[in-house]
PDB file of N, CA and C in Angstrom:
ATOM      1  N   UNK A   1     -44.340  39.142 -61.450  1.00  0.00           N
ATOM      2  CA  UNK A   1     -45.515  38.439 -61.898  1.00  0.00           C
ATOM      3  C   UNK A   1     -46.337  39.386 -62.759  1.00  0.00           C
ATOM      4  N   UNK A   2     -46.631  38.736 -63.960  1.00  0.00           N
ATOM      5  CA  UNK A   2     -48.081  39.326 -64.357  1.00  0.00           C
ATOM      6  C   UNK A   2     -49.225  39.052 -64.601  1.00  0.00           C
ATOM      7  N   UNK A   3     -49.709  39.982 -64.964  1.00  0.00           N
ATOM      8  CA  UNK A   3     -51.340  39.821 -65.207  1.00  0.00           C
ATOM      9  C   UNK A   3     -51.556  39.026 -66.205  1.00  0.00           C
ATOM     10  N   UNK A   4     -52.536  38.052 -66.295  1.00  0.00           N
ATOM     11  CA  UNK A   4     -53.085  36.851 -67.595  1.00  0.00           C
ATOM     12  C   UNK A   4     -53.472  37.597 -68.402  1.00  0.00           C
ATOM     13  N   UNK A   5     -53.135  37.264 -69.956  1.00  0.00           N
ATOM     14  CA  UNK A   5     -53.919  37.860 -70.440  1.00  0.00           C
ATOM     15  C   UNK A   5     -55.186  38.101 -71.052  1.00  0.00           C
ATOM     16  N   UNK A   6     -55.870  39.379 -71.367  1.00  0.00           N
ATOM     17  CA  UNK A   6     -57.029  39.343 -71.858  1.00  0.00           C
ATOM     18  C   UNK A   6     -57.509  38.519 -72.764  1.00  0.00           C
ATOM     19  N   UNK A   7     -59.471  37.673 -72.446  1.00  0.00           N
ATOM     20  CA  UNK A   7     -59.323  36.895 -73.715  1.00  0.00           C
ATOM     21  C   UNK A   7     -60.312  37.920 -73.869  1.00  0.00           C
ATOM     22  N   UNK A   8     -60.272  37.480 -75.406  1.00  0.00           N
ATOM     23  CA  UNK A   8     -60.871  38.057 -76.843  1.00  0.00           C
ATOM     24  C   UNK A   8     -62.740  38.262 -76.651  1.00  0.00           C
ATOM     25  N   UNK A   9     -62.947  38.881 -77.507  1.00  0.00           N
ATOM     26  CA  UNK A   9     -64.577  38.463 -77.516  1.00  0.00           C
ATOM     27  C   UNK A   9     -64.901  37.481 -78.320  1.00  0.00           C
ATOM     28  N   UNK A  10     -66.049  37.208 -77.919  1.00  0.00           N
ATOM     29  CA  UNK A  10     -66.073  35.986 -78.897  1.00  0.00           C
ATOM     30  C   UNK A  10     -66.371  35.667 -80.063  1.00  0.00           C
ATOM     31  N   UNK A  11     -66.500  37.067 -80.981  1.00  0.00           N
ATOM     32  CA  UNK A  11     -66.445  37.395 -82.151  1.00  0.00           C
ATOM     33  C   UNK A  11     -65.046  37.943 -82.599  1.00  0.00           C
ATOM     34  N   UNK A  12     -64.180  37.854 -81.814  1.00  0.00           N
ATOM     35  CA  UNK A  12     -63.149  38.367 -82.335  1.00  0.00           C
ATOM     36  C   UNK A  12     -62.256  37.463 -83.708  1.00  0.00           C
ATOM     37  N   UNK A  13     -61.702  38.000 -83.770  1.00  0.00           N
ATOM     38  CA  UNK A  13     -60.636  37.386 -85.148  1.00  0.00           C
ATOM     39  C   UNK A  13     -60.352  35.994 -84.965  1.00  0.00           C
ATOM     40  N   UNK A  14     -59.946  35.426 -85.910  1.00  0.00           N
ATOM     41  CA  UNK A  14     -59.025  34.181 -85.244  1.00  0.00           C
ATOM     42  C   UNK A  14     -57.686  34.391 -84.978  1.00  0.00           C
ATOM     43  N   UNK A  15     -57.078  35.573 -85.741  1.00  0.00           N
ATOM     44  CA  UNK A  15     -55.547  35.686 -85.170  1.00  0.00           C
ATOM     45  C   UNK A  15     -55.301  36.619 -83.739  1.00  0.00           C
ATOM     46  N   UNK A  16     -56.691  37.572 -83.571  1.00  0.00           N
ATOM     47  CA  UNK A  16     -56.781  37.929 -82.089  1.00  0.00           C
ATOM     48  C   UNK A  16     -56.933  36.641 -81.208  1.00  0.00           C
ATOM     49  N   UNK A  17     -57.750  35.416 -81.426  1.00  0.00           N
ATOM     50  CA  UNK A  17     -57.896  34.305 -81.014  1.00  0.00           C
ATOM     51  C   UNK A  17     -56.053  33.210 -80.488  1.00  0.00           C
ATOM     52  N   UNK A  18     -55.758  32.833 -81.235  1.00  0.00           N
ATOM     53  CA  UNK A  18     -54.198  32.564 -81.775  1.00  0.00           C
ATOM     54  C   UNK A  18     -53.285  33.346 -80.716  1.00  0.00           C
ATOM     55  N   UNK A  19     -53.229  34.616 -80.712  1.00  0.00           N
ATOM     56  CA  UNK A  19     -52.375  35.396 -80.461  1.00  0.00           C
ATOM     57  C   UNK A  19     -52.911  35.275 -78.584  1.00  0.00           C
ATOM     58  N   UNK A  20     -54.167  35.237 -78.185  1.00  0.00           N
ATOM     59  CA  UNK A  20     -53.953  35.114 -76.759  1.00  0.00           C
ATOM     60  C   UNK A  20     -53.704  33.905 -76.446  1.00  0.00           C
ATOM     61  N   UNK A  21     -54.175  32.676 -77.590  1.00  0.00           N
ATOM     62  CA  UNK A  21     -53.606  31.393 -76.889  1.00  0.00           C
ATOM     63  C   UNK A  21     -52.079  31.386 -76.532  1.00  0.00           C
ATOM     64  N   UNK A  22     -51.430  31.647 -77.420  1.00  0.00           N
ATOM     65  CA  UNK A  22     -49.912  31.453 -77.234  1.00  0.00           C
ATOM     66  C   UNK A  22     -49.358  32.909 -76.302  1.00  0.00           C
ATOM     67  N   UNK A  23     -50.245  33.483 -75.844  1.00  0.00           N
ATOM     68  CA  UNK A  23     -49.654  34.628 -74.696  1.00  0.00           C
ATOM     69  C   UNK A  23     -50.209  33.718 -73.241  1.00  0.00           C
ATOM     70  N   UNK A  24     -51.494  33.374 -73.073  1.00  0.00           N
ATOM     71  CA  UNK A  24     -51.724  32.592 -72.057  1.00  0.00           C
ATOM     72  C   UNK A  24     -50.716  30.833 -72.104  1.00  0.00           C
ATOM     73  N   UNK A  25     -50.136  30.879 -72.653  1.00  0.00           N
ATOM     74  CA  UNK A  25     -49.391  29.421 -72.886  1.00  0.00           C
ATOM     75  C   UNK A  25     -48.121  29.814 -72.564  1.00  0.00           C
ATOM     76  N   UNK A  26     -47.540  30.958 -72.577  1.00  0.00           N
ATOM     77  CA  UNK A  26     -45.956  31.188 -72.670  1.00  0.00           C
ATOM     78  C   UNK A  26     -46.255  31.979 -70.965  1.00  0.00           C
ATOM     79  N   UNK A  27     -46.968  32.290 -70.436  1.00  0.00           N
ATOM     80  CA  UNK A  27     -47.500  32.797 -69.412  1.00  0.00           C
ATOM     81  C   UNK A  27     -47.471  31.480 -68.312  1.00  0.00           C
ATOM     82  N   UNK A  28     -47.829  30.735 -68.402  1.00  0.00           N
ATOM     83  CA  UNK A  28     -48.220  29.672 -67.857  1.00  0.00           C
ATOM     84  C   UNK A  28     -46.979  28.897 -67.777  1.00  0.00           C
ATOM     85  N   UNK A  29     -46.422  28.826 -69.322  1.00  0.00           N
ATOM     86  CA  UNK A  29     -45.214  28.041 -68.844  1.00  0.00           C
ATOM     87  C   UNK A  29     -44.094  28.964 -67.932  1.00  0.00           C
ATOM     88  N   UNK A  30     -43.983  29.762 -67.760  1.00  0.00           N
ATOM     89  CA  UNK A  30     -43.304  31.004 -66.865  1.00  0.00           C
ATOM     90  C   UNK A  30     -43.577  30.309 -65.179  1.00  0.00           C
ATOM     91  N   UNK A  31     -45.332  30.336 -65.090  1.00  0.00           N
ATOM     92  CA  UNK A  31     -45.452  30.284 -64.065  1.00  0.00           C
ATOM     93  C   UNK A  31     -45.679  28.942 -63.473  1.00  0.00           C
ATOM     94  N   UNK A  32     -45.584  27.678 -64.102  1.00  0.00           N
ATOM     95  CA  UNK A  32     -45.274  26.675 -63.529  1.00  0.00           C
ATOM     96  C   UNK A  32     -44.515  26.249 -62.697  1.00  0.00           C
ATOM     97  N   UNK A  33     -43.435  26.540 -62.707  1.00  0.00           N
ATOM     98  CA  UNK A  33     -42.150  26.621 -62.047  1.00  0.00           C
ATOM     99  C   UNK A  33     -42.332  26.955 -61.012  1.00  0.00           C
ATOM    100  N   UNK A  34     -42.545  28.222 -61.177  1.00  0.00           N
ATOM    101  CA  UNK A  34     -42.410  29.060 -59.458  1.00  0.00           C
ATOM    102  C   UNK A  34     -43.736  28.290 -58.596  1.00  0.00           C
ATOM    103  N   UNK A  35     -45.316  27.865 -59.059  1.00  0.00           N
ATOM    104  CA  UNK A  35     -45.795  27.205 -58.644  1.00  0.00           C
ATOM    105  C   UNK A  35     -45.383  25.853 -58.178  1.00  0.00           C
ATOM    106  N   UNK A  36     -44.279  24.915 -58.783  1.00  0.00           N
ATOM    107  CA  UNK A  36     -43.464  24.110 -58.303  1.00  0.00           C
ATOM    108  C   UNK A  36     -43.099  24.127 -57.342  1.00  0.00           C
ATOM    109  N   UNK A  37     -41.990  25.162 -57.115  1.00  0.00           N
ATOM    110  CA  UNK A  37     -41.282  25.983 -56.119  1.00  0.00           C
ATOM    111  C   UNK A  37     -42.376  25.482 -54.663  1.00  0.00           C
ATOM    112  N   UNK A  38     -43.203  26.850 -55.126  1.00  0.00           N
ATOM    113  CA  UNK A  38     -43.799  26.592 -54.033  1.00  0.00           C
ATOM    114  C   UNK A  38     -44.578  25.576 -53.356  1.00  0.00           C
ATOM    115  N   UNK A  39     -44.884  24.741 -54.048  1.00  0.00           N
ATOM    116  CA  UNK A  39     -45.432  23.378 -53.755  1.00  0.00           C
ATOM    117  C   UNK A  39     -44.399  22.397 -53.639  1.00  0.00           C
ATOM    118  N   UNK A  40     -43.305  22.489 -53.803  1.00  0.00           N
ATOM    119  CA  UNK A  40     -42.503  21.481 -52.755  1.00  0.00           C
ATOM    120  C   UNK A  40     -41.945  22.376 -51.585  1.00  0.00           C
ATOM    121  N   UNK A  41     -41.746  23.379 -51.948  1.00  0.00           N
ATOM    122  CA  UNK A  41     -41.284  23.823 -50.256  1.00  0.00           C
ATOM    123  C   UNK A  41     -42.030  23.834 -49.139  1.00  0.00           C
ATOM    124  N   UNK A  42     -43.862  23.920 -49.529  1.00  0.00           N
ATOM    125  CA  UNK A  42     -44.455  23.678 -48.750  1.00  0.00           C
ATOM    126  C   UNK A  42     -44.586  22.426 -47.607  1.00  0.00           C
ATOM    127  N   UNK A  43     -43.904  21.206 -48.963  1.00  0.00           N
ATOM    128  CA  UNK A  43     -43.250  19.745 -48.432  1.00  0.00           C
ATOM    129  C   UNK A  43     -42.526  19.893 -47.241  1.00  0.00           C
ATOM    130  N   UNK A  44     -41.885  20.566 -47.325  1.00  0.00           N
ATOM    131  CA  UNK A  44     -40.538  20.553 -45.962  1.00  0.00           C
ATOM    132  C   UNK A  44     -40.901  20.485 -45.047  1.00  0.00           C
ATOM    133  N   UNK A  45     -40.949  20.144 -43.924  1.00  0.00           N
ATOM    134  CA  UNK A  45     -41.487  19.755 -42.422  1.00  0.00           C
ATOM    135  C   UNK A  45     -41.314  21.127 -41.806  1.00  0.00           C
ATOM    136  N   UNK A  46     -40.070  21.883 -41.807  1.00  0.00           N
ATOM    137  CA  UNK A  46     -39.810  22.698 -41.043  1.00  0.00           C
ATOM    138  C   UNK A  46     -40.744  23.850 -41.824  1.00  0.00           C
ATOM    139  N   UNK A  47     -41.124  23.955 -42.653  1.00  0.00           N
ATOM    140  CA  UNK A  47     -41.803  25.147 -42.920  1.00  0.00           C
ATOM    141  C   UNK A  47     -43.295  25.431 -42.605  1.00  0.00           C
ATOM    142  N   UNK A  48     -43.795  23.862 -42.777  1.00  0.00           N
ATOM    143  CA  UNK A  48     -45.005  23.366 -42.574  1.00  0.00           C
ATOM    144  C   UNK A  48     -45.771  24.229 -40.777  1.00  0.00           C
ATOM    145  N   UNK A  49     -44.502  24.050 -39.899  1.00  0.00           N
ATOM    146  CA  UNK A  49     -45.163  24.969 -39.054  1.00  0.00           C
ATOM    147  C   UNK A  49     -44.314  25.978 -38.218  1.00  0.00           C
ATOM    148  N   UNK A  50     -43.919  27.317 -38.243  1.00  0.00           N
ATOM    149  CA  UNK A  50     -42.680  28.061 -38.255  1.00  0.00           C
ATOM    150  C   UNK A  50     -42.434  27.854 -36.874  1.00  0.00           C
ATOM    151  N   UNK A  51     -41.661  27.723 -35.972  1.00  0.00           N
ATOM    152  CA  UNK A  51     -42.020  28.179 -34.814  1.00  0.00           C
ATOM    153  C   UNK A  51     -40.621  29.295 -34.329  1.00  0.00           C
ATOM    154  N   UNK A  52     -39.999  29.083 -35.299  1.00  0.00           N
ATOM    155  CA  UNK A  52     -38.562  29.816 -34.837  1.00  0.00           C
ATOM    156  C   UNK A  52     -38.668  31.343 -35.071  1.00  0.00           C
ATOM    157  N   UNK A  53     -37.624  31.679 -34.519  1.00  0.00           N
ATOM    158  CA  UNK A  53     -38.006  33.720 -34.341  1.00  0.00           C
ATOM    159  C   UNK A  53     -38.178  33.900 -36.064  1.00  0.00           C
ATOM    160  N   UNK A  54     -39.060  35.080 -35.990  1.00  0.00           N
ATOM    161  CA  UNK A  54     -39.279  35.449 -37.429  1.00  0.00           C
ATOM    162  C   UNK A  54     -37.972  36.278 -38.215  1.00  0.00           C
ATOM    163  N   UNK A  55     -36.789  36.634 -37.319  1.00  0.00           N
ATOM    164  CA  UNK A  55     -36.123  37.077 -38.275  1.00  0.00           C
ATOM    165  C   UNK A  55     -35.286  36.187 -39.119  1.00  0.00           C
ATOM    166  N   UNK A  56     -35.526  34.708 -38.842  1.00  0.00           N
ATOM    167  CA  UNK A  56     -35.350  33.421 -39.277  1.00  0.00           C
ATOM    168  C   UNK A  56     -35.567  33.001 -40.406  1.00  0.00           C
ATOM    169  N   UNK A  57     -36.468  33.608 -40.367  1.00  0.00           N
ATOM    170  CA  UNK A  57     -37.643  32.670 -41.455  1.00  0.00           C
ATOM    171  C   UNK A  57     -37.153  33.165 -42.821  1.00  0.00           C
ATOM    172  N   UNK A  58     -36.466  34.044 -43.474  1.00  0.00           N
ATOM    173  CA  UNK A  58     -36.554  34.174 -44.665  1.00  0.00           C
ATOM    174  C   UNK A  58     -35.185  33.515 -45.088  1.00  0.00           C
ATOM    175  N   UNK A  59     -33.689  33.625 -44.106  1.00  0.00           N
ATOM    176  CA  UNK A  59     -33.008  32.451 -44.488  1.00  0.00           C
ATOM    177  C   UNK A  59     -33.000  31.313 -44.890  1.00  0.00           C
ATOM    178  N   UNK A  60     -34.139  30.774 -43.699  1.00  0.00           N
ATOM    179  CA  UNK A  60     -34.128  28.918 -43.823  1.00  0.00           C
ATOM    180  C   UNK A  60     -35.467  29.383 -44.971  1.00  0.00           C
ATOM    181  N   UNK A  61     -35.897  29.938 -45.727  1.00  0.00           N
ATOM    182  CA  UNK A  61     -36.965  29.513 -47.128  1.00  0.00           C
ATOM    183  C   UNK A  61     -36.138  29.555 -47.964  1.00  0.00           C
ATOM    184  N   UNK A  62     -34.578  30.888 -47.720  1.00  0.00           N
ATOM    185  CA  UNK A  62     -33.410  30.640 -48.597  1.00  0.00           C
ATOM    186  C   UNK A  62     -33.254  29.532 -48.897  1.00  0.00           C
ATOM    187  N   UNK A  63     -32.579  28.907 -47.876  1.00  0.00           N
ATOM    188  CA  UNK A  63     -32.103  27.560 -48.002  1.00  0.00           C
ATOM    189  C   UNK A  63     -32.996  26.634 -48.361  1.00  0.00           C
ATOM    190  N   UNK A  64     -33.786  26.130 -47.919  1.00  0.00           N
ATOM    191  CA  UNK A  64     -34.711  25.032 -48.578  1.00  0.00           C
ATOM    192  C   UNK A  64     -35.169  25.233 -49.750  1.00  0.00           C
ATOM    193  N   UNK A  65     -34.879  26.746 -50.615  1.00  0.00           N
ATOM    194  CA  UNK A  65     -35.174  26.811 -51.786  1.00  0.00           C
ATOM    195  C   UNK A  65     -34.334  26.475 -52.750  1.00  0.00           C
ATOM    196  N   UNK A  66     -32.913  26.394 -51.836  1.00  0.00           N
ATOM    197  CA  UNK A  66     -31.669  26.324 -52.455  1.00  0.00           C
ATOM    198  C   UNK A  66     -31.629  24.751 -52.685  1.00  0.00           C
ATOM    199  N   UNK A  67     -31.777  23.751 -51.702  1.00  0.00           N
ATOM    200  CA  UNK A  67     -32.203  22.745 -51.744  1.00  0.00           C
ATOM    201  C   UNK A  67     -32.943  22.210 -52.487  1.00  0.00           C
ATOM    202  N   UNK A  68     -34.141  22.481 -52.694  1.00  0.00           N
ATOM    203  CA  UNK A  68     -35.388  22.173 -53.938  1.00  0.00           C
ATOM    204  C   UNK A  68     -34.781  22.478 -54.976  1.00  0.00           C
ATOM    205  N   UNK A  69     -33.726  23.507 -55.634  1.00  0.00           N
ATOM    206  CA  UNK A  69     -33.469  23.631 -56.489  1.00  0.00           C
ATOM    207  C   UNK A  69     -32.132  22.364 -57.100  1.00  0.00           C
ATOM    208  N   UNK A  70     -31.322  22.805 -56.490  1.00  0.00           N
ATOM    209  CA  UNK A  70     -30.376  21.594 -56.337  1.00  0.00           C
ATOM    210  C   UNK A  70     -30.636  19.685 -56.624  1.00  0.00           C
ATOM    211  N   UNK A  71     -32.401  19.722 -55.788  1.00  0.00           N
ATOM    212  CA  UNK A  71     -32.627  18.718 -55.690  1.00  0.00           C
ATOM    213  C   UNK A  71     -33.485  18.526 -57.826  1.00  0.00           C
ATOM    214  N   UNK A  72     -33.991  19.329 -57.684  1.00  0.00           N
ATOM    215  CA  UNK A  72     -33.965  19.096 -58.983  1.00  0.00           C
ATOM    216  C   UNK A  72     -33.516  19.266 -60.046  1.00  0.00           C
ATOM    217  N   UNK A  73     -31.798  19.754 -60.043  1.00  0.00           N
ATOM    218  CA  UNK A  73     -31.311  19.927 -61.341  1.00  0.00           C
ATOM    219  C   UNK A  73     -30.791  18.682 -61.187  1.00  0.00           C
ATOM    220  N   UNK A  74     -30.932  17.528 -59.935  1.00  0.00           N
ATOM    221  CA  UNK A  74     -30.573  16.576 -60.047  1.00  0.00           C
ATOM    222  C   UNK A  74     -30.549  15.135 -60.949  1.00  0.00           C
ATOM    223  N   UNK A  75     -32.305  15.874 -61.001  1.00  0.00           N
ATOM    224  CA  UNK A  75     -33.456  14.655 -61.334  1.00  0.00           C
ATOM    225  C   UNK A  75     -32.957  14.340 -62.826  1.00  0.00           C
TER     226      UNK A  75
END
């Protein structure tokens, strides 16, 4: 992940202007996705409240991620 980037002052250029729109836009589209991600896995019932041993837990997010993914190269 990174950091957003810096905006401009507000006297700055218009191509300093330009140049952070399309860095905050290509940024964003990056991080949509993984915000996806995580907002349907949050969906899943079983994740919603863990109760199983914790050395568990990072398999089954495997899997249900594997799932979410699957489920949407479906769509």
């Amino acid at each position: 992940m990174s950091v957003p980037p810096r905006k401009p002052a507000k006297n700055a250029a218009p191509e300093m202007t330009g140049a952070y729109e399309q860095a905050r836009h290509a940024q964003s589209s990056q991080r949509i996705c993984v915000e996806h991600a995580i907002a349907d896995s949050k969906n899943w019932r079983p994740l919603q409240r863990w109760t199983g041993r914790r050395e568990d837990l990072p398999e089954t997010i495997q899997a249900i991620g594997s799932l979410v993914s699957d489920r949407a190269a479906a769509r």
